[in-house]
Protein backbone atom coordinates (compact mmCIF):
# COMPACT_ATOMS: atom_id res chain seq x y z
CA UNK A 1 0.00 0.00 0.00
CA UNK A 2 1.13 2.94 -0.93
CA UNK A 3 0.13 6.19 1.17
CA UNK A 4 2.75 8.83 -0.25
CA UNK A 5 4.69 8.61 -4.01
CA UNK A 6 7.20 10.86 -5.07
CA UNK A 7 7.19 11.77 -8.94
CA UNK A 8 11.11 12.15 -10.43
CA UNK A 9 10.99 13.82 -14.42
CA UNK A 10 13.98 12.17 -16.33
CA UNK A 11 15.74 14.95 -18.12
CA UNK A 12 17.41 13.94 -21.47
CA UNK A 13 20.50 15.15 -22.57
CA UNK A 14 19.54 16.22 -25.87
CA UNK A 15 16.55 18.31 -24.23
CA UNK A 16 18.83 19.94 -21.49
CA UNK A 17 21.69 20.71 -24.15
CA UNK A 18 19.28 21.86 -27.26
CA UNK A 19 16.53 23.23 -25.22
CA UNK A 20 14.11 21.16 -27.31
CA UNK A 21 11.18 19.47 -25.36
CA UNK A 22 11.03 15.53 -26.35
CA UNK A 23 7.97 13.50 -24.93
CA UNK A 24 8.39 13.27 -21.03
CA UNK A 25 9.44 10.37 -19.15
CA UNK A 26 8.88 9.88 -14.96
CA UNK A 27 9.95 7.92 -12.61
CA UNK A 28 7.02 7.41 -9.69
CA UNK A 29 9.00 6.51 -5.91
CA UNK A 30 7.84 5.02 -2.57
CA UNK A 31 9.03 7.20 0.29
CA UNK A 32 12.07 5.01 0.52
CA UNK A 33 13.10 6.47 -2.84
CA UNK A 34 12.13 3.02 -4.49
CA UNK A 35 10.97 3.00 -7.98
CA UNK A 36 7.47 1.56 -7.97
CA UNK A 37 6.09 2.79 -11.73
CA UNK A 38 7.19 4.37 -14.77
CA UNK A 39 5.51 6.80 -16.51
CA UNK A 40 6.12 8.18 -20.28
CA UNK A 41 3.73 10.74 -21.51
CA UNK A 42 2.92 10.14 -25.55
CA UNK A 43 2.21 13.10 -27.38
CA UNK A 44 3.57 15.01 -30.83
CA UNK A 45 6.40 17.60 -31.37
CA UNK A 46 3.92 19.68 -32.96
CA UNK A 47 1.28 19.45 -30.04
CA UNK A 48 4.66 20.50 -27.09
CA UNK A 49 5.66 23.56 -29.23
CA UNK A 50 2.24 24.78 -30.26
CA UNK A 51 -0.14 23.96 -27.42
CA UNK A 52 2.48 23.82 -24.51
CA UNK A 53 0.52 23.47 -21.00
CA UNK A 54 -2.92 22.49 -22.94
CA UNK A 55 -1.74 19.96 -25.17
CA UNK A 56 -3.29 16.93 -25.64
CA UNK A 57 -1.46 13.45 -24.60
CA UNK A 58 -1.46 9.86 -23.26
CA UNK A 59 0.67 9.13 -20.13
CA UNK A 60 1.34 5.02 -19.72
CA UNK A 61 2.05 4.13 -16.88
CA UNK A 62 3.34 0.81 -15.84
CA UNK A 63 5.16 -1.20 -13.03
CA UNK A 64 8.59 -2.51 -12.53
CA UNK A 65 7.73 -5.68 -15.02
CA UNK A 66 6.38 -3.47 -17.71
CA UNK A 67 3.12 -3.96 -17.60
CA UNK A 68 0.83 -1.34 -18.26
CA UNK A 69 -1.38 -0.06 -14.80
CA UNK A 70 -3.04 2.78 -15.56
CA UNK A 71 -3.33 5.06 -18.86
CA UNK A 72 -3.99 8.49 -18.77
CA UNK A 73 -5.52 10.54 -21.74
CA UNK A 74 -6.21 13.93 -22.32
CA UNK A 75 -7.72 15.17 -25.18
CA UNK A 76 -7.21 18.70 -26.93
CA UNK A 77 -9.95 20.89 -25.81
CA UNK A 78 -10.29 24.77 -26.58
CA UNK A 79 -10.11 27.32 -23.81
CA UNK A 80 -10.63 30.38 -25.87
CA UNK A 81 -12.92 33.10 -24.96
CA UNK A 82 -15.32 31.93 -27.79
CA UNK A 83 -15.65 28.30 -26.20
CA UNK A 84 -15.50 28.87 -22.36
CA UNK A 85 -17.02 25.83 -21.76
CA UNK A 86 -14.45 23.46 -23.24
CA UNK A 87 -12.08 22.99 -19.87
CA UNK A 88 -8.98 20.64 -19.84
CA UNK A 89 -10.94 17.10 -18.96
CA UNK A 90 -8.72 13.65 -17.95
């Protein structure tokens, strides 16, 4: 049982040197610093430059064996002024 997880973003090397954004990859910890799940979040180059915090993507996330637990989605929704009612949904 887990009461407490600590969430660790793996920075690549390309991204830190070139400043470029690649799709995101996470490391989820027990609060003994133990890996537990992995998380990589899906999504296009186009969608991280364009639509930044509102973009639309797929986070897999799985346990130490690899197999898939849980699977996030969020779709692209508008949050212009003309569409007020089209809020970020998961």
């Amino acid at each position: 049982q887990l009461d407490q997880i600590i969430i660790h973003q793996q920075v690549e090397l390309l991204e830190a040197i070139l400043g470029t954004e690649t799709s995101s990859k996470y490391e989820i910890k027990n609060p003994l610093g133990q890996r537990v799940y992995f998380a990589v979040e899906e999504n296009g180059c186009f969608d991280r430059k364009l639509c930044s915090p509102l973009r639309a993507f797929t986070i897999s996330i799985a346990d130490n064996a690899g197999r898939e637990v849980i699977r996030v989605i969020r779709p692209l929704r508008c949050t212009c002024c003309c569409f007020p009612c089209f809020l970020q949904e998961v």
